[in-house]
Protein backbone atom coordinates (compact mmCIF):
# COMPACT_ATOMS: atom_id res chain seq x y z
CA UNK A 1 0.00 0.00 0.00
CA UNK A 2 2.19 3.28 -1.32
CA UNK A 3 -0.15 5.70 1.04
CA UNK A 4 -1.18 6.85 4.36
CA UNK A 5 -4.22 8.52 5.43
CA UNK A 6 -4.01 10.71 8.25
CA UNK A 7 -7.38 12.91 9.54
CA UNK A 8 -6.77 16.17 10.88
CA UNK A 9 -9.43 17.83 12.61
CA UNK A 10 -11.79 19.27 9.57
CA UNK A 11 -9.38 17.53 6.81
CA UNK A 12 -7.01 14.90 5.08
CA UNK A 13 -3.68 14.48 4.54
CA UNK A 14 -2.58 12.05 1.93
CA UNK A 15 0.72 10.64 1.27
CA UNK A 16 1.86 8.93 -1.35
CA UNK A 17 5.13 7.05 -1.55
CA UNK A 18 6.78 4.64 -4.23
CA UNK A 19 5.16 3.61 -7.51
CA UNK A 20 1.48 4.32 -6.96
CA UNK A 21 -1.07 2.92 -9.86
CA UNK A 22 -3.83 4.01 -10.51
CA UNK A 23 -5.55 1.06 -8.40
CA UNK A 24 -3.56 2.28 -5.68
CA UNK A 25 -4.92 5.93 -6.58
CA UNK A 26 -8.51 4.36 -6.53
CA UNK A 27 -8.05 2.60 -3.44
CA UNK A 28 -7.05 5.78 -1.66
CA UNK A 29 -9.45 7.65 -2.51
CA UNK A 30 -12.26 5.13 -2.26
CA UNK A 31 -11.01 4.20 1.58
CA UNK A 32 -11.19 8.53 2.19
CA UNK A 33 -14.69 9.01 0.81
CA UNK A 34 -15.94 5.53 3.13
CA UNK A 35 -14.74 7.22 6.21
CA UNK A 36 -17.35 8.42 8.24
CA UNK A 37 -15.39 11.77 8.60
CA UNK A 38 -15.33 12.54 4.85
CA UNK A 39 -19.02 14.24 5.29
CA UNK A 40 -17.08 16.80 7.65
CA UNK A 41 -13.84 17.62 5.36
CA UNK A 42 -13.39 20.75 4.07
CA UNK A 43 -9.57 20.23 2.94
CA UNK A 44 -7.35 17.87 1.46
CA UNK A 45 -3.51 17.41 1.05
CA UNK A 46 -2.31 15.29 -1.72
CA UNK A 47 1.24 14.56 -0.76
CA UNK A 48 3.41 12.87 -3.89
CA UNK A 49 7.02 14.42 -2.74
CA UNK A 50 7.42 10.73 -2.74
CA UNK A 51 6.02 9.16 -5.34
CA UNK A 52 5.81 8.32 -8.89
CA UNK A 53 3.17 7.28 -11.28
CA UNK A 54 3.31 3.88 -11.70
CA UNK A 55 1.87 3.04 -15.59
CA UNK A 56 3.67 5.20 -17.79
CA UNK A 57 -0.12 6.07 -19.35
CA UNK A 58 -1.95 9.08 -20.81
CA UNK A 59 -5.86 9.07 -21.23
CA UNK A 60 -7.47 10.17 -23.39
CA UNK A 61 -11.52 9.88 -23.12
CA UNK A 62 -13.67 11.53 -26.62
CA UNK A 63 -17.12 12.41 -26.56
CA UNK A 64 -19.60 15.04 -27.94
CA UNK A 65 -22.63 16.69 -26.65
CA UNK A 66 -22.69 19.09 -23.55
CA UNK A 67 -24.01 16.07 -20.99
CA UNK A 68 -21.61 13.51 -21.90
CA UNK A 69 -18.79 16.02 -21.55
CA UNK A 70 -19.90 17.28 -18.56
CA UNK A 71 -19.88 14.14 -17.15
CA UNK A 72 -16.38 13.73 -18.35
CA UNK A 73 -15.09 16.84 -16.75
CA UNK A 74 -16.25 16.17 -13.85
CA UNK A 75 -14.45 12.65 -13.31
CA UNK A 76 -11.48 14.38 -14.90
CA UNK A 77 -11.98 17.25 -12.31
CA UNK A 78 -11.26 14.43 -9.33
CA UNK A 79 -7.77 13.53 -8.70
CA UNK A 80 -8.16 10.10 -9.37
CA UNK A 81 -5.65 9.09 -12.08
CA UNK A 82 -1.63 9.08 -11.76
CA UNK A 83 -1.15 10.22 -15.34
CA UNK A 84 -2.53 13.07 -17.53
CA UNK A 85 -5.85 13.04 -18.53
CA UNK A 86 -8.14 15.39 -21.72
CA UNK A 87 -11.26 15.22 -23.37
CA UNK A 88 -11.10 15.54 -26.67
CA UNK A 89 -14.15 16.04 -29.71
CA UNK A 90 -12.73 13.15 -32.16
CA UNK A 91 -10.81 10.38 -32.06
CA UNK A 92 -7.77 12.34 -34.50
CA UNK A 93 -7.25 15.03 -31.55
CA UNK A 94 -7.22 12.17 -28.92
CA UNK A 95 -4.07 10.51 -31.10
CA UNK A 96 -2.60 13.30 -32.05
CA UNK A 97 -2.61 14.79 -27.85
CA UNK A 98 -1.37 11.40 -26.79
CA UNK A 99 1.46 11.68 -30.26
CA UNK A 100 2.45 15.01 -28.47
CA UNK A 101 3.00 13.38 -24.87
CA UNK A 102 5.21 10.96 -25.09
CA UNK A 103 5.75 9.21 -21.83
CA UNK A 104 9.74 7.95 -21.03
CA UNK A 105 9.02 4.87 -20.64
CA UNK A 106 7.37 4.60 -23.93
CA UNK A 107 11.32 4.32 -24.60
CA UNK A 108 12.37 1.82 -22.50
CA UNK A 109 9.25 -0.67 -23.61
CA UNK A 110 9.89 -4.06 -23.23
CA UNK A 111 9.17 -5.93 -26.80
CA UNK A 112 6.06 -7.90 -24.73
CA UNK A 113 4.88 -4.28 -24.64
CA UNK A 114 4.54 -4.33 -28.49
């Protein structure tokens, strides 16, 4: 587990250590928002002095229609994800954004990443 939780009075610090996934991410968040002091935070430190993302990912998510994308931003609003994250109206600006972010290890891939 690459994270502590500690509750301070009206808040949450968070910190992150090692390789964290996005699982890990998930599982961090999802064990803050089941406490029964989450209904009582009003702040949150996300600590990743740390850390580092563990996939080596970008996300890209495309869509149309104001409802649909709303719904996107707000997921992509939450810090949920390890790695960068945009909506995009077509699928050519999704692969050309992800074409513009290359990731380091995209450079060191194993050939089983092929």
């Amino acid at each position: 587990m690459p994270y502590r939780l500690r509750w301070e009075g009206h808040g949450v610090y968070r910190r992150f250590f090692g390789k964290v996934s996005s699982i890990e991410f998930r599982k961090a968040y999802e064990e803050m928002k089941d406490d029964l002091r989450y209904e009582c935070t009003r702040y949150i430190i996300s600590d990743f002095l740390e850390a580092e993302p563990g996939p080596d990912i970008v996300h890209a998510t495309v869509g149309s229609g104001e409802p649909m994308l709303a719904h996107v931003r707000y997921f992509e609003s939450m810090p949920l994800a390890p790695y960068p994250e945009a909506t995009f109206e077509t699928v050519q600006d999704a692969r050309r954004w992800i074409a513009s972010n290359p990731r380091p290890a995209w450079r060191l891939a194993a050939p089983l990443c092929i």
